[in-house]
C-alpha atoms as a PDB file:
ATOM      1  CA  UNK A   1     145.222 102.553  50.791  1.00  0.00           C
ATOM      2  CA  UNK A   2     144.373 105.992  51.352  1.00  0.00           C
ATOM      3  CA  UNK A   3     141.284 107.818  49.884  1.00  0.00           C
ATOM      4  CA  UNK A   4     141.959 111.000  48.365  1.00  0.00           C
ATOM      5  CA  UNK A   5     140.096 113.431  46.436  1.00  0.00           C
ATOM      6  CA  UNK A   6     136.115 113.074  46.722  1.00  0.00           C
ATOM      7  CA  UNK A   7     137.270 109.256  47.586  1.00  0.00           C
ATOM      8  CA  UNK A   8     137.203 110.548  51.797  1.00  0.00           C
ATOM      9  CA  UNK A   9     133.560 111.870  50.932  1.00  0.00           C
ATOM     10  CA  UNK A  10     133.014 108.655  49.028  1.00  0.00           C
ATOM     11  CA  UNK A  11     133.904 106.439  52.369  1.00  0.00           C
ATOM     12  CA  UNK A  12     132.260 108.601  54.851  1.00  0.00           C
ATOM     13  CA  UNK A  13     129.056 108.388  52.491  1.00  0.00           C
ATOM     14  CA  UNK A  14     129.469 104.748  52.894  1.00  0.00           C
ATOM     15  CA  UNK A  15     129.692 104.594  56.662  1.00  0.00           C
ATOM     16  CA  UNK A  16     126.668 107.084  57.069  1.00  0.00           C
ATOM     17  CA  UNK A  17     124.979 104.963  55.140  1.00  0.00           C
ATOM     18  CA  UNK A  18     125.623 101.933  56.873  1.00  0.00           C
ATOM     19  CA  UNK A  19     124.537 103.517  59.468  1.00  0.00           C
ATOM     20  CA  UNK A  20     120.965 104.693  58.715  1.00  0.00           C
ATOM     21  CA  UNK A  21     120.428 101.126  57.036  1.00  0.00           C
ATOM     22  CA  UNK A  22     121.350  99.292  60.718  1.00  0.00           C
ATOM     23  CA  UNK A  23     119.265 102.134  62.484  1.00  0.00           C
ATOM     24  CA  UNK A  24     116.480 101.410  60.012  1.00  0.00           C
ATOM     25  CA  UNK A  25     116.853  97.466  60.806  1.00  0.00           C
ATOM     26  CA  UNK A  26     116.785  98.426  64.536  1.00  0.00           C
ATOM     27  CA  UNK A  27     113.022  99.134  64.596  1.00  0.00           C
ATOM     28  CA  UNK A  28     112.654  95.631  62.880  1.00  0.00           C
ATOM     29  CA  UNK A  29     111.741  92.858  65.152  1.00  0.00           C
ATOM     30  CA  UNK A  30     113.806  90.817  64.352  1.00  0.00           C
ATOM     31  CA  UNK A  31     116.801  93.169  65.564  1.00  0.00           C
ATOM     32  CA  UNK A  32     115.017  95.356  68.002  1.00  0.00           C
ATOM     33  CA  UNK A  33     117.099  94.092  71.087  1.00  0.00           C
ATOM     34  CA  UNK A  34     120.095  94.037  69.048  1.00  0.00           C
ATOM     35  CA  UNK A  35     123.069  96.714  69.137  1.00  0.00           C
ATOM     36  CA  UNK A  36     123.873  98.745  66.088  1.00  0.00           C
ATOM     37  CA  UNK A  37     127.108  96.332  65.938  1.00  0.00           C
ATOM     38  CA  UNK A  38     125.791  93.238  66.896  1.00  0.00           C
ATOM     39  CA  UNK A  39     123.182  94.235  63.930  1.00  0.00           C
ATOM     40  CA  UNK A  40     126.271  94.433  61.208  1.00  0.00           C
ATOM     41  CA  UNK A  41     127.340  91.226  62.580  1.00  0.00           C
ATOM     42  CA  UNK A  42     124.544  89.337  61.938  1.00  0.00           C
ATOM     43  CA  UNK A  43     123.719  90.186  58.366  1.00  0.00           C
ATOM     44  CA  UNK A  44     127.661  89.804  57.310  1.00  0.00           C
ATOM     45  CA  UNK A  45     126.930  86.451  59.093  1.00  0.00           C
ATOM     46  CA  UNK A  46     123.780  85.490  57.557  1.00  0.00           C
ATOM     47  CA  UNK A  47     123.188  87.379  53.967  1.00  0.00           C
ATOM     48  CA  UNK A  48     125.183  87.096  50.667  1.00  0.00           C
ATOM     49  CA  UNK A  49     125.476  90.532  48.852  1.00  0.00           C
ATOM     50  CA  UNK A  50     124.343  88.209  45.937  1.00  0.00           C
ATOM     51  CA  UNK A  51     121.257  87.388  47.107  1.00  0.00           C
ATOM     52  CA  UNK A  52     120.670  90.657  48.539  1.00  0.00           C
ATOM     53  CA  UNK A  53     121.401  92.286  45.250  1.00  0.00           C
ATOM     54  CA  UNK A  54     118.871  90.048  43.731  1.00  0.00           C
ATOM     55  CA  UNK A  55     116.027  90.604  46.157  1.00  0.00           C
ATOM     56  CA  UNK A  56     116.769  94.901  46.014  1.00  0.00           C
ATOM     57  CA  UNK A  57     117.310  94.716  42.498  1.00  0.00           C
ATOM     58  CA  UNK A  58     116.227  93.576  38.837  1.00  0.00           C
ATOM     59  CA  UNK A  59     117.203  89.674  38.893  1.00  0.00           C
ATOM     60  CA  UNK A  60     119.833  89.380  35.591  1.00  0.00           C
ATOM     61  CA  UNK A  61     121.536  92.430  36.392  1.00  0.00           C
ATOM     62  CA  UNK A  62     125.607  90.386  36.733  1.00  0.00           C
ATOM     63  CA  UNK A  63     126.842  90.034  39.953  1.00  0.00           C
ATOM     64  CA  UNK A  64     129.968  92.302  41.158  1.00  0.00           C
END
């Protein structure tokens, strides 16, 4: 599907944003000798947006 509109400011907002939260992770030990990708990889691997909703946010707040 195609953004259009605001939607192609919406998805580069997105990706920008990705990217400041992996660059952020970097300087975590945990993922210092990691690269930006390999970074992406391993939270898609290991963390459930529910959970991580949860722990960010106010627990009751439903679930997309």
């Amino acid at each position: 599907m195609r953004l259009q509109g605001d939607g192609i400011y919406v998805g580069l907002l997105v990706k920008i944003f990705s990217y400041l939260l992996a660059v952020r992770l970097k300087s975590r030990r945990e993922y210092s000798k990691l690269s930006l990708v390999q970074i992406m990889r391993k939270i898609r691997r290991e963390k459930d947006l529910r959970e991580l909703i949860e722990e960010h946010f106010h627990p009751g707040v439903p679930a997309i």
